[in-house]
C-alpha atoms as a PDB file:
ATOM      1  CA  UNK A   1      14.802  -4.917  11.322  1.00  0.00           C
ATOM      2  CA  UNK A   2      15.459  -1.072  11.947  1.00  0.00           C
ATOM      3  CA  UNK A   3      18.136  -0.134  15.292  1.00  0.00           C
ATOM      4  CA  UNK A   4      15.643   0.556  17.368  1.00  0.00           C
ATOM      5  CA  UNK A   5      18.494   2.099  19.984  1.00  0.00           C
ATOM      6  CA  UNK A   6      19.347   4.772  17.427  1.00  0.00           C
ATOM      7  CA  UNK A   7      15.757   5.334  16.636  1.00  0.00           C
ATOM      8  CA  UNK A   8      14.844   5.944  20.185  1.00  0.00           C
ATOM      9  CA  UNK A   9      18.108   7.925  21.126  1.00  0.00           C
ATOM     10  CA  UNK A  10      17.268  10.441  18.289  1.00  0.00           C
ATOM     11  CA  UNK A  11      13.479  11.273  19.520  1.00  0.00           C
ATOM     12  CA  UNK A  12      15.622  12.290  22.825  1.00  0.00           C
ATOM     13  CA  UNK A  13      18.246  14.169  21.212  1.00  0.00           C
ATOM     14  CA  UNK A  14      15.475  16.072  18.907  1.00  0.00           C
ATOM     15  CA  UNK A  15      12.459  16.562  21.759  1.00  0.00           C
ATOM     16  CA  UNK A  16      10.390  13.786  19.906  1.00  0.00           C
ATOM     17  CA  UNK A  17       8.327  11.203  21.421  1.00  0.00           C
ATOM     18  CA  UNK A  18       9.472   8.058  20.536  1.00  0.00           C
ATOM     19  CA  UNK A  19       6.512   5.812  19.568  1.00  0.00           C
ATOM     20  CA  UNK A  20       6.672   1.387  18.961  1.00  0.00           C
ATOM     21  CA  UNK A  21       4.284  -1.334  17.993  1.00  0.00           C
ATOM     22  CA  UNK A  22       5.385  -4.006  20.061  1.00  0.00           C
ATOM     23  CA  UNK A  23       2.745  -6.256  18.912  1.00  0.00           C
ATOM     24  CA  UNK A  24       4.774  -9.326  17.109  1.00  0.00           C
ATOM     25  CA  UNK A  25       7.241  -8.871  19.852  1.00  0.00           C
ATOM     26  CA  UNK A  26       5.198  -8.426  23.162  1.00  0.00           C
ATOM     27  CA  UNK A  27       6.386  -7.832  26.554  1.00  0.00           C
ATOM     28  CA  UNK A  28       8.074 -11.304  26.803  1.00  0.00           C
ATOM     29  CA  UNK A  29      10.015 -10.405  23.763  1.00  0.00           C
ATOM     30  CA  UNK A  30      10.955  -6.690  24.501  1.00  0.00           C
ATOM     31  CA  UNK A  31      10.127  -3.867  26.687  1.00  0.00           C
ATOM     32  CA  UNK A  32      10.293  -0.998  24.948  1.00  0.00           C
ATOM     33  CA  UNK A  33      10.799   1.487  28.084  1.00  0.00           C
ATOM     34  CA  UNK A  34      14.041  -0.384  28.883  1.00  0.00           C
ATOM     35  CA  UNK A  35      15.354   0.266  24.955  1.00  0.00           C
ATOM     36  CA  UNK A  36      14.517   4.552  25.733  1.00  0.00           C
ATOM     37  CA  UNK A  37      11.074   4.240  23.848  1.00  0.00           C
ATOM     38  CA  UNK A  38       8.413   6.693  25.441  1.00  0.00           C
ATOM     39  CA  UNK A  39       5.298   4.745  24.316  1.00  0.00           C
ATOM     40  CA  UNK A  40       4.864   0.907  23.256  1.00  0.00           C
ATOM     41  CA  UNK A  41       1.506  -0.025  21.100  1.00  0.00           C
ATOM     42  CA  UNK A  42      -0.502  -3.524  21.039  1.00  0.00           C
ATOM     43  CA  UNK A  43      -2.629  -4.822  19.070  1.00  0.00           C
ATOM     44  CA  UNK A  44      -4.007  -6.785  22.019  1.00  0.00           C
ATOM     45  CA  UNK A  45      -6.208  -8.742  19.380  1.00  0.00           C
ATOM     46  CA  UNK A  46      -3.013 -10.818  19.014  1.00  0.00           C
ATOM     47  CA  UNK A  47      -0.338 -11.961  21.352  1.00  0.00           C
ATOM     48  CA  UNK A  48      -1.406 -10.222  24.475  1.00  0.00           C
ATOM     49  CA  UNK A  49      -4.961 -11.700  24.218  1.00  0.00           C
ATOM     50  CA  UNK A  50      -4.239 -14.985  21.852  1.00  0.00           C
ATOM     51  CA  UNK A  51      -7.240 -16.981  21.757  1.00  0.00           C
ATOM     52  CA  UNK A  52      -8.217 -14.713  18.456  1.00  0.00           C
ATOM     53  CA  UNK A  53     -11.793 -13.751  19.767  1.00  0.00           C
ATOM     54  CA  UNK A  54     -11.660 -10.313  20.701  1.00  0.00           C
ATOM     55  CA  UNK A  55     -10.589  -6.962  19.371  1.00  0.00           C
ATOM     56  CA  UNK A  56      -8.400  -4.596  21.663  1.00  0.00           C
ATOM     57  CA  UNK A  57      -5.848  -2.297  21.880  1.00  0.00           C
ATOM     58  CA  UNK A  58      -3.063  -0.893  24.377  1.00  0.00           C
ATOM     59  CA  UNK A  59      -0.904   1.763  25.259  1.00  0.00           C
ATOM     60  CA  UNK A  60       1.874   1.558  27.721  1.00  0.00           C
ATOM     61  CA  UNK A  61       4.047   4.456  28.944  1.00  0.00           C
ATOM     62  CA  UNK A  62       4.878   6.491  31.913  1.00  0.00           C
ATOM     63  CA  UNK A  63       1.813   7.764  33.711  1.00  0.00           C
ATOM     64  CA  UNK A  64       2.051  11.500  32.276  1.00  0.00           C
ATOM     65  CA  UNK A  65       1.915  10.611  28.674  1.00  0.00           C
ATOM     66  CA  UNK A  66      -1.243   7.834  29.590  1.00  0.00           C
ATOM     67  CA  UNK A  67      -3.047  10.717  31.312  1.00  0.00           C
ATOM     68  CA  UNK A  68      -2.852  12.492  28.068  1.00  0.00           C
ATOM     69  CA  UNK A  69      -3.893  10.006  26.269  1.00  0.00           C
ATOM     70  CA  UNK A  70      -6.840   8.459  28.546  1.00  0.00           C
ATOM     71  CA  UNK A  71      -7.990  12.097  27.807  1.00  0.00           C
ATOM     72  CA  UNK A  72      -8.250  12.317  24.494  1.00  0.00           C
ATOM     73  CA  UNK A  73      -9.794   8.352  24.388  1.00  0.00           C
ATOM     74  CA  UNK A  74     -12.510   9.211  26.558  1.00  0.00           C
ATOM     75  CA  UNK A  75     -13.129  12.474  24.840  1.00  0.00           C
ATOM     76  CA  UNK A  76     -13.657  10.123  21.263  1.00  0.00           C
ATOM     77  CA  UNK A  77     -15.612   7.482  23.041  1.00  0.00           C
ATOM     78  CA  UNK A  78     -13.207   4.958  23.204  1.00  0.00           C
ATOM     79  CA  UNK A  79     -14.097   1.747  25.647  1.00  0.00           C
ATOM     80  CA  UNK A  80     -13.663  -1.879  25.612  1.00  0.00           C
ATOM     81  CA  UNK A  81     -16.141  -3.424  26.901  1.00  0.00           C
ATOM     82  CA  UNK A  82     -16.294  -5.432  30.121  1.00  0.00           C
ATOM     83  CA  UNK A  83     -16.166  -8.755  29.001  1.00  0.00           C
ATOM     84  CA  UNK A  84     -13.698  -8.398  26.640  1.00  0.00           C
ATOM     85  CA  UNK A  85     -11.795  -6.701  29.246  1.00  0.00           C
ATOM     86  CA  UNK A  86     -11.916  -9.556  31.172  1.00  0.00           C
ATOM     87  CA  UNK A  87     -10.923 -11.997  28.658  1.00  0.00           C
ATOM     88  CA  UNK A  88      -7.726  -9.699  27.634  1.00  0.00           C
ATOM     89  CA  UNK A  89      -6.902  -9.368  32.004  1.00  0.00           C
ATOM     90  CA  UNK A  90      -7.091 -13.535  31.805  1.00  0.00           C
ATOM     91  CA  UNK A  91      -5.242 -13.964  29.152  1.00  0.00           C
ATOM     92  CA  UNK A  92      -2.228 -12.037  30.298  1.00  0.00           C
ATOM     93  CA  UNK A  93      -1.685 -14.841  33.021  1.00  0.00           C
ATOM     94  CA  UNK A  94      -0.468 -17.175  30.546  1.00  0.00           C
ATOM     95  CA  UNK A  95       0.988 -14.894  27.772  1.00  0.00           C
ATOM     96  CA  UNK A  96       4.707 -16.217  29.153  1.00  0.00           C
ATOM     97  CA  UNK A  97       3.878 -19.262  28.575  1.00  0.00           C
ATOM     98  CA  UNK A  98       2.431 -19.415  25.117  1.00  0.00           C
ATOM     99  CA  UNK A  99       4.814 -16.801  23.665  1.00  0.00           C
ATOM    100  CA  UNK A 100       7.948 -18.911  25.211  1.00  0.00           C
ATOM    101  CA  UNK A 101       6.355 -22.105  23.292  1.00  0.00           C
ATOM    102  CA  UNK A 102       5.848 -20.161  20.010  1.00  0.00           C
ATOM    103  CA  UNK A 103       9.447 -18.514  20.041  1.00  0.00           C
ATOM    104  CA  UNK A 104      10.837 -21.999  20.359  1.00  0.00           C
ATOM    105  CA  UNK A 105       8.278 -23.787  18.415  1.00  0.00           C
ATOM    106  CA  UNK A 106       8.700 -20.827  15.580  1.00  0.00           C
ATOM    107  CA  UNK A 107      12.574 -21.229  15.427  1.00  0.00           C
ATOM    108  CA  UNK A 108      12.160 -25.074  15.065  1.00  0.00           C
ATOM    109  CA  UNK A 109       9.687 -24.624  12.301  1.00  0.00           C
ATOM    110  CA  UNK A 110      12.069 -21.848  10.444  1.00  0.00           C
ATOM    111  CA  UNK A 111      15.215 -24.020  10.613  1.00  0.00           C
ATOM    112  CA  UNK A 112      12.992 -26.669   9.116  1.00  0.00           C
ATOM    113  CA  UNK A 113      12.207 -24.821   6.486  1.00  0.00           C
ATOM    114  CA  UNK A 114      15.141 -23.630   5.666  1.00  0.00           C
ATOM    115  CA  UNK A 115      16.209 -26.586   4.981  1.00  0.00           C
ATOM    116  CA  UNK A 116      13.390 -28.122   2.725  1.00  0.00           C
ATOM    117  CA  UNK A 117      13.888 -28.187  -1.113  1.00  0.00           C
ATOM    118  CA  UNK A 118      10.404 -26.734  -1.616  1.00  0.00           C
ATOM    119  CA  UNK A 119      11.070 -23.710  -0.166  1.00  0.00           C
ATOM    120  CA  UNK A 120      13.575 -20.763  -1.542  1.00  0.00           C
ATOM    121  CA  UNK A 121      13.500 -18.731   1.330  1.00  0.00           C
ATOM    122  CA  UNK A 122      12.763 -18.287   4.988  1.00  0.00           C
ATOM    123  CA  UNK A 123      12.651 -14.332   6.553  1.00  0.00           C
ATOM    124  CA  UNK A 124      12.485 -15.327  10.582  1.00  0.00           C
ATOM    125  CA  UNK A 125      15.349 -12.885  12.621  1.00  0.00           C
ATOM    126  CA  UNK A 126      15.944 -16.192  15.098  1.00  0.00           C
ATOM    127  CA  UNK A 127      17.665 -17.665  12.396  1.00  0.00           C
ATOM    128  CA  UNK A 128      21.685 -17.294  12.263  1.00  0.00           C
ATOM    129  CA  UNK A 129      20.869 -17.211   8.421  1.00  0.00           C
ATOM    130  CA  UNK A 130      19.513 -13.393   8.692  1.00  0.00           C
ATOM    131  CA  UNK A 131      20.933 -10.863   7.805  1.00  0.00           C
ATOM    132  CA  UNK A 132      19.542  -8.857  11.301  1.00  0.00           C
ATOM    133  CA  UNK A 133      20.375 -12.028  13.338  1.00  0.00           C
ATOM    134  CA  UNK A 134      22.779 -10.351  15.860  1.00  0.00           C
ATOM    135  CA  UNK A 135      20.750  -7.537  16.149  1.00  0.00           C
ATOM    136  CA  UNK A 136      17.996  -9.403  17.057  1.00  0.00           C
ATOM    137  CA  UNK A 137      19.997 -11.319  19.445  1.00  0.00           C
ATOM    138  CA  UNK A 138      21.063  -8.414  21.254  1.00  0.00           C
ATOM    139  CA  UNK A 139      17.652  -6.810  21.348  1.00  0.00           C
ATOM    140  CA  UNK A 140      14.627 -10.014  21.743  1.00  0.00           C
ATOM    141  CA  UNK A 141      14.618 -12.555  24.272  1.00  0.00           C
ATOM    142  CA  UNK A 142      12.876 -14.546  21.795  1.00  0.00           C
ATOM    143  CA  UNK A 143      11.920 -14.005  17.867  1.00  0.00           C
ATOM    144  CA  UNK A 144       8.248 -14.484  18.270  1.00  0.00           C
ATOM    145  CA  UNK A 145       6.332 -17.260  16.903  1.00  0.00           C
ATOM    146  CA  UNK A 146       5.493 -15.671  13.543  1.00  0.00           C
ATOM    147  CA  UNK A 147       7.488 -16.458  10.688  1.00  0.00           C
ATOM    148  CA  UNK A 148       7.143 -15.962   6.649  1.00  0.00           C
ATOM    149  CA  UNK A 149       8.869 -17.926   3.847  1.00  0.00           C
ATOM    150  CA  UNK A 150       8.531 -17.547   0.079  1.00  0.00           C
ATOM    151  CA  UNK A 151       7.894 -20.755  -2.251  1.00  0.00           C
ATOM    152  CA  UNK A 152       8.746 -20.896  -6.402  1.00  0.00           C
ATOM    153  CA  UNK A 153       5.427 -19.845  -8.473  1.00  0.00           C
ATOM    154  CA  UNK A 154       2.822 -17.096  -8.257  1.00  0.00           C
ATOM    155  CA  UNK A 155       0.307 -16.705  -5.888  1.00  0.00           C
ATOM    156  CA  UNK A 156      -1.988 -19.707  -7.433  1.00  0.00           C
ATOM    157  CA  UNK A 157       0.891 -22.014  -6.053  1.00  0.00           C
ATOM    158  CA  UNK A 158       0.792 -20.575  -2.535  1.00  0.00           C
ATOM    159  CA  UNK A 159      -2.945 -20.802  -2.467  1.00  0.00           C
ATOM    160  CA  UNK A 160      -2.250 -24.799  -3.926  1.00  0.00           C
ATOM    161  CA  UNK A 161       0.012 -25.188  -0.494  1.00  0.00           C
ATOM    162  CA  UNK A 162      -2.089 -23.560   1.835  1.00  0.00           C
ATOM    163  CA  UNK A 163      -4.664 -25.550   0.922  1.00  0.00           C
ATOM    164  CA  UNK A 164      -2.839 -28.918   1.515  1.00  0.00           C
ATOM    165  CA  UNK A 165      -2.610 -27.773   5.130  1.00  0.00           C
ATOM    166  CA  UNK A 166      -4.434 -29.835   7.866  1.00  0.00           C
ATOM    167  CA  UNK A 167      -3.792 -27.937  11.305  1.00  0.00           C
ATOM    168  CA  UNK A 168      -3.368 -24.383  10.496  1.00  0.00           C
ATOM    169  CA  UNK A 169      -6.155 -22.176   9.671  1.00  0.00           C
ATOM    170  CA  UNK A 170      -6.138 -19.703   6.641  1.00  0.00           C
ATOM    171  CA  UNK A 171      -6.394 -16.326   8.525  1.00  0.00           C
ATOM    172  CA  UNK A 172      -4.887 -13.055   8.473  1.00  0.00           C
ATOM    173  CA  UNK A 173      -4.048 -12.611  12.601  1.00  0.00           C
ATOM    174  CA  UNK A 174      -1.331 -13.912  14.370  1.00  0.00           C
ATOM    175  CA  UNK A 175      -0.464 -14.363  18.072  1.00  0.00           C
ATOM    176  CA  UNK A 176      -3.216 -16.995  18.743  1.00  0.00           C
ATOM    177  CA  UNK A 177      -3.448 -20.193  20.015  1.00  0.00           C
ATOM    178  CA  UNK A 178      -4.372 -22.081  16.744  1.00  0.00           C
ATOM    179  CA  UNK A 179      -1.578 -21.644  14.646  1.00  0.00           C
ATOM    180  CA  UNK A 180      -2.795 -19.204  11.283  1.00  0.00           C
ATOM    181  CA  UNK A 181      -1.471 -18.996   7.097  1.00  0.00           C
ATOM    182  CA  UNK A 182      -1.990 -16.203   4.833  1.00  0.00           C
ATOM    183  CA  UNK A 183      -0.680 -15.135   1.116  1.00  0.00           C
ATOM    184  CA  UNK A 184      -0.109 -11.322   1.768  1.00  0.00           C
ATOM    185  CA  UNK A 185      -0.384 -10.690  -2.181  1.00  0.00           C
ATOM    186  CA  UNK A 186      -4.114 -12.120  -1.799  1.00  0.00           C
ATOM    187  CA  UNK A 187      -5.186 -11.163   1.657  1.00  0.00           C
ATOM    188  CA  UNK A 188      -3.116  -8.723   3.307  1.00  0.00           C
ATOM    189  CA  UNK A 189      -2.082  -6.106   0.446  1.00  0.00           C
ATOM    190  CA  UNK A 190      -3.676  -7.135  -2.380  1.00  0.00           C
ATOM    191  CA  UNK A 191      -4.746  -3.582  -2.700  1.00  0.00           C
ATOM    192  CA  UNK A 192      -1.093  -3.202  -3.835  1.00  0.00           C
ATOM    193  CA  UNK A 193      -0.125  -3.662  -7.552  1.00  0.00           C
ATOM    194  CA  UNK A 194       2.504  -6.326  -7.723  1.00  0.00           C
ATOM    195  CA  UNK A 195       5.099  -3.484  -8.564  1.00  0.00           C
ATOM    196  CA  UNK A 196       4.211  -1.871  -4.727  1.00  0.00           C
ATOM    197  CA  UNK A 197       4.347  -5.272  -3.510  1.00  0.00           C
ATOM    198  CA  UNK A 198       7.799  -6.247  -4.812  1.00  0.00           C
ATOM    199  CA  UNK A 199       9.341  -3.180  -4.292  1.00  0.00           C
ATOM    200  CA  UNK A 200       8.147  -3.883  -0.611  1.00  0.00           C
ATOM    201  CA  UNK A 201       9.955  -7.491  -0.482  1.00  0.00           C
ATOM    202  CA  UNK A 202       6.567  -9.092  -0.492  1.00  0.00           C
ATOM    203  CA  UNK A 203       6.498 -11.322  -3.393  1.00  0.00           C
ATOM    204  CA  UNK A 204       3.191 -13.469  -4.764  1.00  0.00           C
ATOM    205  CA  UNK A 205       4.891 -16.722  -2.940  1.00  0.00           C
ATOM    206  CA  UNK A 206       5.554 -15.335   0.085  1.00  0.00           C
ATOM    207  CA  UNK A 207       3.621 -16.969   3.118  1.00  0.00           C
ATOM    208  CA  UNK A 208       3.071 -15.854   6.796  1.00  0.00           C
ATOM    209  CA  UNK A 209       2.708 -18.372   9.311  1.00  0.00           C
ATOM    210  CA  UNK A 210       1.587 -17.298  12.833  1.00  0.00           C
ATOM    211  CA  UNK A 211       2.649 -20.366  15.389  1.00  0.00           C
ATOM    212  CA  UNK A 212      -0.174 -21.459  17.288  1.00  0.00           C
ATOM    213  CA  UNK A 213       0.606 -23.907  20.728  1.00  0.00           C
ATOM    214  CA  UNK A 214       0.254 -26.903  18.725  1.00  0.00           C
ATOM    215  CA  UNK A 215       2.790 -29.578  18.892  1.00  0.00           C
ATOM    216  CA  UNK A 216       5.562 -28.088  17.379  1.00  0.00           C
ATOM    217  CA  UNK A 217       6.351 -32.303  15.448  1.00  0.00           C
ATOM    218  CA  UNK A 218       2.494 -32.567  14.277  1.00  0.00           C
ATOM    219  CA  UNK A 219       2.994 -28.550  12.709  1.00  0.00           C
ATOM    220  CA  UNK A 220       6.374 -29.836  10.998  1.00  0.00           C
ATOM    221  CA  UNK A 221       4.119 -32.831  10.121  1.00  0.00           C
ATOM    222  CA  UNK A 222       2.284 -31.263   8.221  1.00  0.00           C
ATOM    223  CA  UNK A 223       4.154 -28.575   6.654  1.00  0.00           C
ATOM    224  CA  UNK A 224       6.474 -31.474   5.150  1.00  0.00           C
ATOM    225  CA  UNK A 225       3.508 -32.933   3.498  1.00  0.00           C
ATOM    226  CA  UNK A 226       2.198 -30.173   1.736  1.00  0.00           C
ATOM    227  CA  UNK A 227       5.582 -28.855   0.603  1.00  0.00           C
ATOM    228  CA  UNK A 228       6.142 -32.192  -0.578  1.00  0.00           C
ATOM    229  CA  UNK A 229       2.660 -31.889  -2.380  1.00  0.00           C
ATOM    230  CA  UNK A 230       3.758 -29.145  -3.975  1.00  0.00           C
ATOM    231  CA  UNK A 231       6.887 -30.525  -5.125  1.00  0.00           C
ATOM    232  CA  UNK A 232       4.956 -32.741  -6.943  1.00  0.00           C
ATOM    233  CA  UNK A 233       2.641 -29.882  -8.508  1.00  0.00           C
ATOM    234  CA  UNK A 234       5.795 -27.752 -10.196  1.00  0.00           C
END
């Protein structure tokens, strides 16, 4: 997790615009204007939207730098469409409310698993266990309610766990309502070698869980029996 302070501060001191994806965070988490950042990017296909049904993205700055932008948009042809538009201008009413229930449900979840002998490690900045924990602290009003942990074994035994799962869905999104798992060695970059991937932290174990609103006990309910499942596999 990079000091996003120092990153914005030197964009001022060197004339640069200082550009953020915001998307895991989202507004609830941090507002980027408030840390010196120029420009904030969603994918509004995730948290800002998150009922995972339509595709979208947003720009937020100060009106000079939108101007610019709307210009250049409209000149490619750019435009969501209308009902998608109004799904995404819904869906903002209530993105307090499901982001506050995934930070806390997400920390819950990583503590958990932090805990359980099946798993060897747990990357979620909410936890005091991380290594960017105060930074976080000092930066998020909440860690957001995606998370990743690695298990022992190649990618076979990942797929072997994820497929024990009951409530979440095997997807490669996040920010939704219905809570999503993915193997980044098979889904996200398996374009990589496994030599790119390591050297990127991203090993064939590693799993990425995106919190959905579920009941934060049935989630743990089910994560316990498929890591227990796959205790009995090794």
């Amino acid at each position: 997790m990079p000091d996003l302070e120092a990153i914005a501060a030197f964009a001022r001191a060197h004339s640069l615009v200082s550009m953020i994806d915001n998307t895991f965070a989202s507004p609830v988490n941090f507002r980027p204007p408030e840390r010196g950042f120029d420009l904030s990017l969603h994918s509004a296909t995730k948290y800002l939207n998150g009922h995972d049904d339509i595709v979208a993205g947003v720009v937020l700055g100060a009106t000079a730098w939108i101007d610019r932008i709307r210009k250049r948009l409209t000149h490619l042809g750019g435009a969501l469409d209308p009902h998608a538009a109004f799904l995404l201008h819904r869906r903002l009413k209530t993105l307090g409310v499901r982001v506050r229930h995934q930070n806390a449900s997400a920390l819950h979840i990583a503590r958990f698993l932090e805990q359980h002998p099946a798993v060897s490690r747990v990357h979620y900045p909410g936890l005091e266990s991380h290594r960017h924990h105060a930074r976080a602290r000092g930066l998020f009003h909440g860690c957001s309610g995606t998370l990743s942990f690695e298990l022992p074994g190649d990618d076979a035994a990942a797929a072997r766990f994820m497929a024990r799962l009951r409530l979440p869905v095997p997807a490669p999104s996040l920010g939704g309502v219905e809570s999503l798992v993915m193997i980044p060695a098979l889904i996200s970059h398996v374009g990589l070698t496994a030599a790119e991937r390591a050297e990127m932290g991203i090993g064939d174990g590693l799993v990425r869980l995106s919190i959905g609103l579920e009941t934060t006990e049935d989630l743990l309910e089910d994560l316990d029996q498929a890591l227990r499942g796959q205790e009995g596999s090794n």
